[in-house]
Protein backbone atom coordinates (compact mmCIF):
# COMPACT_ATOMS: atom_id res chain seq x y z
CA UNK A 1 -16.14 4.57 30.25
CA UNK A 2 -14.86 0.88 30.87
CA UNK A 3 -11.81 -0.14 32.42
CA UNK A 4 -9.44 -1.40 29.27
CA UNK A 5 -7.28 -4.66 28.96
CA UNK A 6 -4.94 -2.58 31.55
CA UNK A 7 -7.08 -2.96 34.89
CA UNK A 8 -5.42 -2.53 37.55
CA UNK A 9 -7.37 -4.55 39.81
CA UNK A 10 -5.33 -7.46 41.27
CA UNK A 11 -7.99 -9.95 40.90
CA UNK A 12 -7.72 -12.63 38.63
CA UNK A 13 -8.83 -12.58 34.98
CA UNK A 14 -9.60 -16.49 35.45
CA UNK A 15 -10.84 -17.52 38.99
CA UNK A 16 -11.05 -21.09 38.01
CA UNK A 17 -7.40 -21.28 37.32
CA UNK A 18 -6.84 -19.57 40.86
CA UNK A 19 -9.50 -22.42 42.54
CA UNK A 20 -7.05 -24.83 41.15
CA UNK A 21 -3.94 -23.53 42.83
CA UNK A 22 -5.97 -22.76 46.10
CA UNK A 23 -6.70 -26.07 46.15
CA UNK A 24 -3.44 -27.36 45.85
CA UNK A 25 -1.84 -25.39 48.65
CA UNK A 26 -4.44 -25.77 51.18
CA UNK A 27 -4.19 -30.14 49.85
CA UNK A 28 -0.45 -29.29 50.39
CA UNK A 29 -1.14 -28.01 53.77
CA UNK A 30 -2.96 -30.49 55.18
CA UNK A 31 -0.33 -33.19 53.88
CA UNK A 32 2.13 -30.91 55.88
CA UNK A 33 0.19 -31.02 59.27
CA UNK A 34 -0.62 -34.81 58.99
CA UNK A 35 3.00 -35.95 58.34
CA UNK A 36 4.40 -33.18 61.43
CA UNK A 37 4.88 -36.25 63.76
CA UNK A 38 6.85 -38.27 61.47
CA UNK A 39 9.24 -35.55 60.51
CA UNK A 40 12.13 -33.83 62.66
CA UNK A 41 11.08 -31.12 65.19
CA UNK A 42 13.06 -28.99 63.77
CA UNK A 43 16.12 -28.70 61.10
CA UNK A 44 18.96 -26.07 60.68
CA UNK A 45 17.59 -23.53 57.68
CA UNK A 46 20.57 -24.61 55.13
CA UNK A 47 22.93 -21.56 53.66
CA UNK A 48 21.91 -21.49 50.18
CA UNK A 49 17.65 -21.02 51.10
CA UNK A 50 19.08 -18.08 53.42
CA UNK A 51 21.10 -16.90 50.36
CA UNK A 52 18.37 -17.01 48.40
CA UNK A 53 16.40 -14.37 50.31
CA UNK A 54 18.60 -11.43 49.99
CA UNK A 55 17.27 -10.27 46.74
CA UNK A 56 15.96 -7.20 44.72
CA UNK A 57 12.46 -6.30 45.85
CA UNK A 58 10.36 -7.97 43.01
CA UNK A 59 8.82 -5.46 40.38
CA UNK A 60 7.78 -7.99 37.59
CA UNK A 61 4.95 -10.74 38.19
CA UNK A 62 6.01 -14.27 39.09
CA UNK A 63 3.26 -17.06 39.04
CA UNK A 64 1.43 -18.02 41.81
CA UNK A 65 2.45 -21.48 41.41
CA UNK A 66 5.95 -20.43 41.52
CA UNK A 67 6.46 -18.96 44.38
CA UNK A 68 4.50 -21.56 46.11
CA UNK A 69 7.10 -24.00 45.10
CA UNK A 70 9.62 -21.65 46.55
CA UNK A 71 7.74 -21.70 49.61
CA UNK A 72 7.51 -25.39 49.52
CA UNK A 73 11.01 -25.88 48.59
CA UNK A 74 13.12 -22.74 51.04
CA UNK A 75 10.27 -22.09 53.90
CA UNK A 76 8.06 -24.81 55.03
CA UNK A 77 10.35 -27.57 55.97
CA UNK A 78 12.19 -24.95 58.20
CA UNK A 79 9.98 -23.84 60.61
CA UNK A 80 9.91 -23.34 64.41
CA UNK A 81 8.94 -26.60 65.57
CA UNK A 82 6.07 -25.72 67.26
CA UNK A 83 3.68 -27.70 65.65
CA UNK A 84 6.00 -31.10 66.38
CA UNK A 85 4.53 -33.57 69.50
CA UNK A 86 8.45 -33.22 70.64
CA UNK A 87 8.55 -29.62 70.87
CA UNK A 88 9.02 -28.71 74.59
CA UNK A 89 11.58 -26.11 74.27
CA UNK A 90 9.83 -23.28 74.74
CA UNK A 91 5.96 -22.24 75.95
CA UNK A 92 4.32 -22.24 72.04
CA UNK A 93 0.96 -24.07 71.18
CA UNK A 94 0.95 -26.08 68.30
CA UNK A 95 -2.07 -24.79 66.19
CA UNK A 96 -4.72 -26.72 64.68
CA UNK A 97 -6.24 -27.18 61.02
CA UNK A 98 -9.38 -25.35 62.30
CA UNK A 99 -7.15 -22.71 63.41
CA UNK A 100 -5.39 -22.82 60.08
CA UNK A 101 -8.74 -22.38 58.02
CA UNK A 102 -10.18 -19.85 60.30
CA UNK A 103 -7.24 -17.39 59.12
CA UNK A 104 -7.74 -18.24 55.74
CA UNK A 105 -11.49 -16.96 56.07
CA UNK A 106 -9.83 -14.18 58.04
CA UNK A 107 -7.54 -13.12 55.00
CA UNK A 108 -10.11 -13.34 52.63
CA UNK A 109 -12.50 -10.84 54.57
CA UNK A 110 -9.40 -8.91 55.38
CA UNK A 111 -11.52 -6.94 58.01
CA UNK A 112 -10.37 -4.19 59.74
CA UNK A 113 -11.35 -4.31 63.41
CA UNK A 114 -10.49 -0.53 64.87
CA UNK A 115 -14.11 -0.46 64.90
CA UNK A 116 -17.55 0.99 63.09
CA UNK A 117 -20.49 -1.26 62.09
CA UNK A 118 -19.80 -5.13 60.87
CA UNK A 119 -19.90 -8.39 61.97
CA UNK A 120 -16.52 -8.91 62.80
CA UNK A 121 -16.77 -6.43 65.45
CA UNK A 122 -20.44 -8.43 66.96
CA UNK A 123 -17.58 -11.92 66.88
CA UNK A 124 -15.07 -10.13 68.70
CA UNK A 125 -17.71 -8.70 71.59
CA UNK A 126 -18.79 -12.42 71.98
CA UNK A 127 -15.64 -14.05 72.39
CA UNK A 128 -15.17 -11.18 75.01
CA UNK A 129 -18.27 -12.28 76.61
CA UNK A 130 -17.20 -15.89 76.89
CA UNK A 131 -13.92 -15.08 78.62
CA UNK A 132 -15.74 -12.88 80.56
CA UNK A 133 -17.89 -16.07 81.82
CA UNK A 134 -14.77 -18.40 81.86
CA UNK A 135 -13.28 -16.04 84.73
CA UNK A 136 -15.82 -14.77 86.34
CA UNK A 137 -15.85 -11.17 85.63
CA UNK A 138 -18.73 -8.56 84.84
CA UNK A 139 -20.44 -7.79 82.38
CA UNK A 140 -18.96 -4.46 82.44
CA UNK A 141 -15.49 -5.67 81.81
CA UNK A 142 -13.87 -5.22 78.82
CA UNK A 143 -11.34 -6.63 76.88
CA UNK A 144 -9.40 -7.00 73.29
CA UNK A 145 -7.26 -9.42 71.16
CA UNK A 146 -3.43 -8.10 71.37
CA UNK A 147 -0.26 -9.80 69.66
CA UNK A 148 0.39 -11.58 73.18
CA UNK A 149 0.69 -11.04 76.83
CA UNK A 150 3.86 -8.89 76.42
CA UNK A 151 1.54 -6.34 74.90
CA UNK A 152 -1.10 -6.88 76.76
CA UNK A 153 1.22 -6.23 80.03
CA UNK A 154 2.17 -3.21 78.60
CA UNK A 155 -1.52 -1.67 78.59
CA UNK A 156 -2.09 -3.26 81.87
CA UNK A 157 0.55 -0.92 83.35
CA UNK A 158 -0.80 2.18 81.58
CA UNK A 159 -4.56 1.48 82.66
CA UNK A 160 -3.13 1.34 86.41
CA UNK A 161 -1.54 4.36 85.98
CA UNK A 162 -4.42 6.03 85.16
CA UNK A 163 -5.83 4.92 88.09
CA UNK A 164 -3.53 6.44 89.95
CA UNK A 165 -2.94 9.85 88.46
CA UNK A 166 -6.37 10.04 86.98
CA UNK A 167 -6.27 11.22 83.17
CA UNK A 168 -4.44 13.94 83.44
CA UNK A 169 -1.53 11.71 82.86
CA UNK A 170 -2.34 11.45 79.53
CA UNK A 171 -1.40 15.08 78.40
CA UNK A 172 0.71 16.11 81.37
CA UNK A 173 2.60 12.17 81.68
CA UNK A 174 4.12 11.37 84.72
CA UNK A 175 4.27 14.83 85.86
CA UNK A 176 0.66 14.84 86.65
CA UNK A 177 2.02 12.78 89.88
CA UNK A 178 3.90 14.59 92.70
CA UNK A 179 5.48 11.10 94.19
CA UNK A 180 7.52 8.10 91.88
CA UNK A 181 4.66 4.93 91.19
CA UNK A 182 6.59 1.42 92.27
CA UNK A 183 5.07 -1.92 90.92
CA UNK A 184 5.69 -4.79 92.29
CA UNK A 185 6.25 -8.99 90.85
CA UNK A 186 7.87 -11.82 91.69
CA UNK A 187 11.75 -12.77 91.14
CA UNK A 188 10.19 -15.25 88.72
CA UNK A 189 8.13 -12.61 86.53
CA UNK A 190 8.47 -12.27 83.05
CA UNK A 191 10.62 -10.27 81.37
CA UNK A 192 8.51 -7.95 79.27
CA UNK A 193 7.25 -6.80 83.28
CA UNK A 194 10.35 -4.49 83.02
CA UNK A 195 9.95 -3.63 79.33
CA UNK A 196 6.34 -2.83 79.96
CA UNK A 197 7.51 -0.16 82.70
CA UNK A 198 10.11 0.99 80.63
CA UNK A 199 7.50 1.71 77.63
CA UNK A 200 5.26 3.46 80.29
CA UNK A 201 7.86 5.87 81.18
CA UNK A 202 8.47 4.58 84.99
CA UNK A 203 11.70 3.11 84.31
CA UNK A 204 12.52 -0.94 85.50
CA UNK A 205 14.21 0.36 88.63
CA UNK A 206 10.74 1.42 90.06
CA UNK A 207 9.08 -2.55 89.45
CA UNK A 208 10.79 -4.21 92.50
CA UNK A 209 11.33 -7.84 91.55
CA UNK A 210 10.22 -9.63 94.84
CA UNK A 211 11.89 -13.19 96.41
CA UNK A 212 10.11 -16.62 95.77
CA UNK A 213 9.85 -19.27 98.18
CA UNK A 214 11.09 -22.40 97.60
CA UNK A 215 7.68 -23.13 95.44
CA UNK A 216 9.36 -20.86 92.58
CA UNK A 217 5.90 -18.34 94.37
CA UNK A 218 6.31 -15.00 95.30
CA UNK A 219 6.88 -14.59 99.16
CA UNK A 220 3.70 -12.60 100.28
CA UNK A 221 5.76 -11.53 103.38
CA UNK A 222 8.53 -10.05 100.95
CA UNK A 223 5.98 -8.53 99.17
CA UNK A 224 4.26 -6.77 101.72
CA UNK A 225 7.77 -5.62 103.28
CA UNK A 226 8.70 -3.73 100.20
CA UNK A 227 5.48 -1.63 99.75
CA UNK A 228 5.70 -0.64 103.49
CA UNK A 229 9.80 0.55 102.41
CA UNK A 230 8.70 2.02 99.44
CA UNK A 231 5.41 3.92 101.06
CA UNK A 232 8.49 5.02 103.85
CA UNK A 233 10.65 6.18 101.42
CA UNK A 234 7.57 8.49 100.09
CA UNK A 235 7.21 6.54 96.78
CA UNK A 236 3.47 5.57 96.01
CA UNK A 237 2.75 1.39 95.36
CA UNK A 238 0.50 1.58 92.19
CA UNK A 239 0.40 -1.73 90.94
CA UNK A 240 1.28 -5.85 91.71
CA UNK A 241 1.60 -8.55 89.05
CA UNK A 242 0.47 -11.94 90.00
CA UNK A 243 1.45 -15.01 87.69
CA UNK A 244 -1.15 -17.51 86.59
CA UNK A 245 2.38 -19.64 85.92
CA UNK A 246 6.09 -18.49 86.08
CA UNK A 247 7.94 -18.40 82.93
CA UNK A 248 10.92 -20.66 84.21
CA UNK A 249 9.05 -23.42 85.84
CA UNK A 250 5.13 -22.95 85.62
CA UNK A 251 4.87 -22.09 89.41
CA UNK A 252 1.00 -20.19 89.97
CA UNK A 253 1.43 -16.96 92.69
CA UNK A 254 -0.99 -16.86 95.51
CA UNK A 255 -3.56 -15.04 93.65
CA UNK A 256 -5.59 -14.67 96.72
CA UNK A 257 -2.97 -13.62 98.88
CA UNK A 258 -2.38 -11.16 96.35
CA UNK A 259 -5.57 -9.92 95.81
CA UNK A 260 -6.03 -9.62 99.63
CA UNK A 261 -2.74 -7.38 99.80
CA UNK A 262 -3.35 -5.54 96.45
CA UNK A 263 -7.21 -4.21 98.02
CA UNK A 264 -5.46 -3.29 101.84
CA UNK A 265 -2.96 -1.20 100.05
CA UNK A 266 -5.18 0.10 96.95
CA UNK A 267 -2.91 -1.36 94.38
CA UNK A 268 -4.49 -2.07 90.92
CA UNK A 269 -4.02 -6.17 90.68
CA UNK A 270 -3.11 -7.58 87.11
CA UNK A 271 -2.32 -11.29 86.48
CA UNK A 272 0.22 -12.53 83.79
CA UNK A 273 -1.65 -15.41 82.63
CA UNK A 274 0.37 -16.25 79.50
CA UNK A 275 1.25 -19.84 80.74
CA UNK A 276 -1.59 -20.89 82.54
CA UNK A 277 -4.66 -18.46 82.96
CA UNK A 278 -6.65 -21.01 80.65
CA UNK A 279 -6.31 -23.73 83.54
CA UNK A 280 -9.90 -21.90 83.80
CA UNK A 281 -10.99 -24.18 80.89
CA UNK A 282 -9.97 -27.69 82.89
CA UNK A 283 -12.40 -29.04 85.90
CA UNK A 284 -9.05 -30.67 87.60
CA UNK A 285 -6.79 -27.40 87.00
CA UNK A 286 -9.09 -24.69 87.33
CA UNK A 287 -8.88 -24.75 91.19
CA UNK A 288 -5.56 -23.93 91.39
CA UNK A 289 -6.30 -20.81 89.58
CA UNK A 290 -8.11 -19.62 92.37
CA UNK A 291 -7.91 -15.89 93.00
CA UNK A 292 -7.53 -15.20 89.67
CA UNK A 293 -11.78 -13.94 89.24
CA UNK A 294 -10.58 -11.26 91.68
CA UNK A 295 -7.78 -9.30 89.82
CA UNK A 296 -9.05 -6.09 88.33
CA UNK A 297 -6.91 -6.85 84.73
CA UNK A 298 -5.60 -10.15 83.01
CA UNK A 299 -3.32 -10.68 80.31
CA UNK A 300 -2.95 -14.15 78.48
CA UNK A 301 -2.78 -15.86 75.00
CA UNK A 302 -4.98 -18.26 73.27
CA UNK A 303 -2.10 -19.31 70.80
CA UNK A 304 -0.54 -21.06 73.71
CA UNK A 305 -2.38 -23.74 75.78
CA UNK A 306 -5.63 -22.78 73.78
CA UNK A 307 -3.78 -24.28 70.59
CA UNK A 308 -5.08 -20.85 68.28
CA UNK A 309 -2.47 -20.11 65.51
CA UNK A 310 -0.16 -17.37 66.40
CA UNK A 311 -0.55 -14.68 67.41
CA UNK A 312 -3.55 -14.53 70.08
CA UNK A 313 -3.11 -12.61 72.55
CA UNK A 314 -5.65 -11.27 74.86
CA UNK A 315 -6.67 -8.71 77.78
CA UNK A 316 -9.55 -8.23 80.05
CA UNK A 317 -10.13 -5.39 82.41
CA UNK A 318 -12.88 -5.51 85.56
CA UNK A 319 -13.46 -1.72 85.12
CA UNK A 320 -14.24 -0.82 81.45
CA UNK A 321 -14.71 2.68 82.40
CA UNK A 322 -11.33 2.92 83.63
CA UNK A 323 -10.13 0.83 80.74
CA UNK A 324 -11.77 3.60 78.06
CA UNK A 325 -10.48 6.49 80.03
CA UNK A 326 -6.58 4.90 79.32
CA UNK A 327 -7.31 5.16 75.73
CA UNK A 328 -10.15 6.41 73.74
CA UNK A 329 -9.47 9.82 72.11
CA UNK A 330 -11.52 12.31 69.98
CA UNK A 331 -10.37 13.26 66.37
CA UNK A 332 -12.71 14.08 63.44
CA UNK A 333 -11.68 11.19 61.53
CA UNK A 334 -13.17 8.61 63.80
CA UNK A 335 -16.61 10.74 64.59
CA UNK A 336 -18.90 8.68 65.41
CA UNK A 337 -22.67 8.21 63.76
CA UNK A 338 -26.20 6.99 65.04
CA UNK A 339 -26.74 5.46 61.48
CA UNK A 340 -24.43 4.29 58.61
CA UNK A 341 -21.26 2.52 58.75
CA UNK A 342 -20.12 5.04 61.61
CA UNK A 343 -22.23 3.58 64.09
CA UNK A 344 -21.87 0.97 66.49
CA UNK A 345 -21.93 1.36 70.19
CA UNK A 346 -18.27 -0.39 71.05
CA UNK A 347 -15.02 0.15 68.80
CA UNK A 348 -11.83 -1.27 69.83
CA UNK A 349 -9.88 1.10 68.99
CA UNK A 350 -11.30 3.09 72.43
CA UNK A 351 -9.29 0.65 74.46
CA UNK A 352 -5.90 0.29 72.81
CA UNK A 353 -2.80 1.85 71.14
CA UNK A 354 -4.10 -0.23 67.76
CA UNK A 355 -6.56 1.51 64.71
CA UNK A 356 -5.56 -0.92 62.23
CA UNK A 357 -6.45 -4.65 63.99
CA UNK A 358 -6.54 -7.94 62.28
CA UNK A 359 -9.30 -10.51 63.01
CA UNK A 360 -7.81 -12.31 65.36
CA UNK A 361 -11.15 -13.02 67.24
CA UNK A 362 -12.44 -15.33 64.23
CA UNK A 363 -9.56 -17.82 64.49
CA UNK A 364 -10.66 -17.79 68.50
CA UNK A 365 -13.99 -18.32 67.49
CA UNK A 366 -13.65 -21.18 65.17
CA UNK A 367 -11.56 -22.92 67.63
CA UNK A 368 -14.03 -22.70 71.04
CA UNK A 369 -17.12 -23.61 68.73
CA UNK A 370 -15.31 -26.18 66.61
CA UNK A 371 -13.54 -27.95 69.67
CA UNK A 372 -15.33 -26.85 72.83
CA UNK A 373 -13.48 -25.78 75.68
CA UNK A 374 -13.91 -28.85 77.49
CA UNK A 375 -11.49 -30.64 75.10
CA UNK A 376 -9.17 -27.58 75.25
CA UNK A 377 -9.55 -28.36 79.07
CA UNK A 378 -8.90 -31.97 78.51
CA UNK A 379 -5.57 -31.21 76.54
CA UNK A 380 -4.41 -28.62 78.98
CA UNK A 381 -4.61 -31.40 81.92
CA UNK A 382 -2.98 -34.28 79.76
CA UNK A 383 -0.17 -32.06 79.35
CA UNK A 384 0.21 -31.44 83.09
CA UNK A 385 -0.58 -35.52 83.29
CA UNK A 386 2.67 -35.67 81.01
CA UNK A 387 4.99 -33.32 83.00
CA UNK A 388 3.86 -35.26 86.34
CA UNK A 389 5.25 -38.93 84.33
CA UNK A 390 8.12 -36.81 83.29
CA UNK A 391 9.11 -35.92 86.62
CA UNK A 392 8.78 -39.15 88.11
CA UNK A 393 10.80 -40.62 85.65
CA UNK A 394 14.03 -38.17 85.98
CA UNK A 395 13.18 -38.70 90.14
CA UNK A 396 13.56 -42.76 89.43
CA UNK A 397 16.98 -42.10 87.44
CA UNK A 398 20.11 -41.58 89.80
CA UNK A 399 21.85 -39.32 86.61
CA UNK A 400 18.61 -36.86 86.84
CA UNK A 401 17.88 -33.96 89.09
CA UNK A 402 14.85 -32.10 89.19
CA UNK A 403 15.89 -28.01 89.46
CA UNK A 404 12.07 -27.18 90.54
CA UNK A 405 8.65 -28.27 91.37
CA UNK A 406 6.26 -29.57 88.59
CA UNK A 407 3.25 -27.02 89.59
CA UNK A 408 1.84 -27.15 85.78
CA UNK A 409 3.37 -28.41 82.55
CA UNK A 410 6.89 -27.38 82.71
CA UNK A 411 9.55 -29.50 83.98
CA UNK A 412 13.28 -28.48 84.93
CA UNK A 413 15.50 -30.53 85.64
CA UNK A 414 19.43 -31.62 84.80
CA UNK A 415 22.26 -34.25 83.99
CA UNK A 416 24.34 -34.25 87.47
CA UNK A 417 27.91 -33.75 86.50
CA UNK A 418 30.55 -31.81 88.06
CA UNK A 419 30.50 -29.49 85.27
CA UNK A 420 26.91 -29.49 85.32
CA UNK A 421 25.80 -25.79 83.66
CA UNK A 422 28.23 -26.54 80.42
CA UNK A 423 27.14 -30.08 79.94
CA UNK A 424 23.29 -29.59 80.16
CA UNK A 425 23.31 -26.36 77.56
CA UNK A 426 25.54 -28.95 75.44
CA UNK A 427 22.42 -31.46 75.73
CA UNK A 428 20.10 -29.31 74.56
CA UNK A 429 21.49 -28.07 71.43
CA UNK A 430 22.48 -31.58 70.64
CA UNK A 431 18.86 -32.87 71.29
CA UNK A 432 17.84 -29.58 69.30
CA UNK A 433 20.11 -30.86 66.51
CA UNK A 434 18.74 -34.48 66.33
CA UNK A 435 15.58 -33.43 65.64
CA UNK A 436 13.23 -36.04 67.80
CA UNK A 437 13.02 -33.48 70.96
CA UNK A 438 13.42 -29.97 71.34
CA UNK A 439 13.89 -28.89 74.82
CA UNK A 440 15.11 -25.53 75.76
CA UNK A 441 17.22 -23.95 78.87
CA UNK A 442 16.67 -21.94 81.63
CA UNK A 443 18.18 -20.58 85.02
CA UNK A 444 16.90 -21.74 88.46
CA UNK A 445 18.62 -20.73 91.56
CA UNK A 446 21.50 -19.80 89.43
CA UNK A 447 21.80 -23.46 87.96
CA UNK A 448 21.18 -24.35 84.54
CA UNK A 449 18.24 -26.56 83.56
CA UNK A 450 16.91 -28.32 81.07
CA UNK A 451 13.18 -26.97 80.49
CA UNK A 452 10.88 -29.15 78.96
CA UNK A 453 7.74 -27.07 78.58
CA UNK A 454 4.54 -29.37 77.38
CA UNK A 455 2.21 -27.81 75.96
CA UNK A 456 1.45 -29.00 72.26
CA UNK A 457 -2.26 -31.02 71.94
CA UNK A 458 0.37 -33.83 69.79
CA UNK A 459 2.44 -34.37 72.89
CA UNK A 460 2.12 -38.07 74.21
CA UNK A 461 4.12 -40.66 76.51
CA UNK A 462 6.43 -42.06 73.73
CA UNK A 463 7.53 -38.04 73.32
CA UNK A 464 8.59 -37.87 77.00
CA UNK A 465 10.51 -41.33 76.79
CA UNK A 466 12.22 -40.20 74.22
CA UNK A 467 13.13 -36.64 76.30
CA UNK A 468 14.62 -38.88 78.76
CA UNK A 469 16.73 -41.24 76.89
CA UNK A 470 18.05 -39.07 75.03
CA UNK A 471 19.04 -36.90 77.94
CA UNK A 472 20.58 -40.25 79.70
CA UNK A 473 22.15 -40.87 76.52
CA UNK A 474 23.83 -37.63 75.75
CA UNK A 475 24.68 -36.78 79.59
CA UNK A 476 26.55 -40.35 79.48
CA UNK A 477 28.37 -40.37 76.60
CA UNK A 478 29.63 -36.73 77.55
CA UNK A 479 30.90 -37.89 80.83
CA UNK A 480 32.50 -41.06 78.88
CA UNK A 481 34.57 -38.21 77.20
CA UNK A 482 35.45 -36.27 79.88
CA UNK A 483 36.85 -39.22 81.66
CA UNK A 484 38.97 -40.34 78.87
CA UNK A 485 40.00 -36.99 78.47
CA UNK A 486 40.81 -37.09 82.43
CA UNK A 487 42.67 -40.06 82.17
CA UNK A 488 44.62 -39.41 78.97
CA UNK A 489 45.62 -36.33 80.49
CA UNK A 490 46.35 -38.24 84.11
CA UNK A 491 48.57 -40.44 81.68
CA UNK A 492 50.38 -37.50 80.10
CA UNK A 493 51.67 -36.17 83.46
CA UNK A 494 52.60 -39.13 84.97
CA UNK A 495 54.81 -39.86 81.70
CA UNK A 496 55.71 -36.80 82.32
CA UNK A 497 56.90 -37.00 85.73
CA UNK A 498 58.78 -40.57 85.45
CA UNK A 499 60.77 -39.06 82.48
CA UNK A 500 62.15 -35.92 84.81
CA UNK A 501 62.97 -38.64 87.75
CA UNK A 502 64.78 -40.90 84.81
């Protein structure tokens, strides 16, 4: 029996046809990534291409061609930003066409990387083994691709719980601990540090956000002071976070000092590395990352200052064995087999949440072996080279402030007003708006800052110029306003007053 006119296979019936319009989309994106610098960073999404995506979920065919021109027309000119030289709003790399083409080879294979026998799985393992090399771990550590650091936070928590409790925590949960666990980061920690104790089931009250100096660092003093209160108060200190760069303004922790405290008080030590671990990469940047070979796990992204299409995400662990023990689970469906497609000696899925995993490790791949890490290094440091001209610059201008040191890439700093907070989150959005820059805001020491955040390859001088004038710019004709506004109204009550003593 043969399959009739009716197949439902959803390949084509003519692939040459389908060549054709492959061709013309990937031609279409490749005009799009050469013409990003001489288009806006970003534009406002207009109403009727949002209207046009609340519709009926599609039942009948529509040519390929067609909804590529919908694409072209609603989606494409709309995007993040990202990929623009004067994105520095918030920390996103900007991608690369090698990137781009590495997840079109991904889709096509549309592996599935929980595990068993292929290839994919052999790319993965040696993209593990270079970051292994690249910070100096074992070769027993382990490690997997994740959606980001956020996640990869997350697991980090749950592997140092099992450290503590041992594995009975997995069936009994926290109960399989007699005292409360209390982690431990800086006042300058990221967010998803609370979320990932949340998720874990310890609650954001036990991960005691500790005071930075005036460095934006956490204060190792502070640090030790709350584990001896918390050890007092019979809690039990499971776990610090270090940051390989702050969120807010790029500061790195004392990783050493850290690591020193974390193995006198048998805490597990993880790093957040999401802005900066891959300093690693850089011959001028990498010793400022010092400490970091000594943490026992580390969480960071390639899709960020490794320039990998989103997402990238990645985690490494010093003890595999303990890494395993977190995660890898028995069930008949995933028995494993000497021979066949069962076999294989290391599946993912044995050291994360995840069955079902993309092949994010290709896109990785392509990019080290394409590029070479010592030009990811070299972009990493011309992008700190860029934040150090930046901050001289708003130093040199009386109307500029900086809000915190320039330890990396990321530069805060502010318009001096009187009304200071409103006027710089009014400069933003209106730089936002324009379309040449895209800076972002942030709080330091309760102020609010402009945060320019460089981290896209495209980034150069004429980008940062541009930040600054148009800063000067807006910050000046605001404060035009508000005078006339101050004087009008000066005007008003005077009038005002001369009329009551007529």
């Amino acid at each position: 029996m043969t399959d009739g006119p009716a197949s439902t296979s959803l390949d084509p019936q003519d692939w040459s046809e389908l060549r054709a319009q492959g061709h013309r989309m990937l031609d279409d994106m490749f005009d799009f990534l050469a013409a990003v610098p001489d288009g806006p960073v970003w534009r406002r999404p207009p109403d009727e291409a949002r209207e046009r995506r609340y519709t009926a979920p599609p039942v009948q065919p529509t040519p390929l061609a067609r909804v590529h021109e919908e694409f072209l027309d609603d989606v494409l000119p709309y995007g993040g930003g990202n990929l623009h030289p004067g994105f520095m709003g918030w920390v996103q790399g900007g991608g690369s066409s090698v990137g781009m083409l590495a997840e079109m080879l991904a889709g096509a294979l549309n592996a599935n990387l929980g595990g068993r026998d292929h290839m994919p799985i052999a790319v993965e393992q040696e993209v593990l083994g270079w970051v292994r090399q690249m910070f100096g771990f074992p070769d027993t550590a382990t490690g997997l691709f994740l959606t980001g650091t956020s996640q990869a936070n997350f697991l980090a928590v749950l592997i140092a719980r099992t450290r503590a409790l041992g594995k009975g925590v997995r069936q009994d949960g926290l109960q399989a601990g007699d005292q409360r666990l209390t982690a431990y980061t800086s006042a300058a920690g990221h967010g998803c540090l609370d979320a990932a104790m949340e998720m874990a089931g310890h609650g954001s009250r036990n991960l005691r956000r500790i005071p930075v100096d005036a460095d934006q660092r956490m204060d190792l003093d502070a640090l030790r002071a709350a584990i001896a209160a918390d050890r007092r108060a019979g809690l039990r200190p499971f776990m610090v976070v270090g940051a390989a760069g702050t969120v807010d303004a790029g500061a790195i922790d004392d990783l050493a000092g850290i690591a020193d405290i974390a193995q006198a008080e048998d805490l597990a030590f993880h790093v957040d590395g999401a802005i900066a671990a891959l300093a690693v990469l850089s011959p001028e940047l990498a010793p400022r990352m010092a400490g970091i070979e000594r943490c026992d796990s580390l969480a960071f992204d390639f899709h960020k200052w490794g320039q990998v299409p989103y997402d990238a995400g990645f985690l490494l662990v010093r003890d595999g064995e303990a890494h395993r023990a977190t995660f890898a689970a028995r069930t008949a469906y995933l028995q494993r087999s000497d021979r066949g497609l069962a076999a294989g000696d290391w599946w993912p899925c044995d050291y994360g949440p995840d069955l079902s995993r993309g092949f994010r490790a290709l896109k990785v791949w392509f990019t080290l072996k394409t590029y070479g890490s010592a030009a990811l290094g070299a972009v990493m440091a011309h992008t700190c080279a860029l934040a150090q001209e930046l901050s001289a610059r708003i130093e040199a201008e009386p109307e500029l402030e900086l809000l915190a040191p320039t330890a990396l890439n990321i530069v805060c700093f502010g318009y001096r007003a009187a009304d200071a907070d409103r006027l710089n989150a009014q400069i933003v959005v209106e730089l936002q708006e324009a379309g040449e820059v895209a800076p972002s805001m942030t709080r330091i020491n309760g102020r609010t800052a402009i945060r320019a955040a460089i981290v896209n390859h495209r980034t150069r001088r004429h980008d940062i110029d541009a930040l600054v004038e148009g800063v000067l710019a807006l910050g000046r004709r605001r404060a035009q306003l508000a005078d006339a506004h101050a004087s009008a109204s000066a005007s008003v009550k005077i009038g005002s007053v001369e009329g009551v003593q007529a």
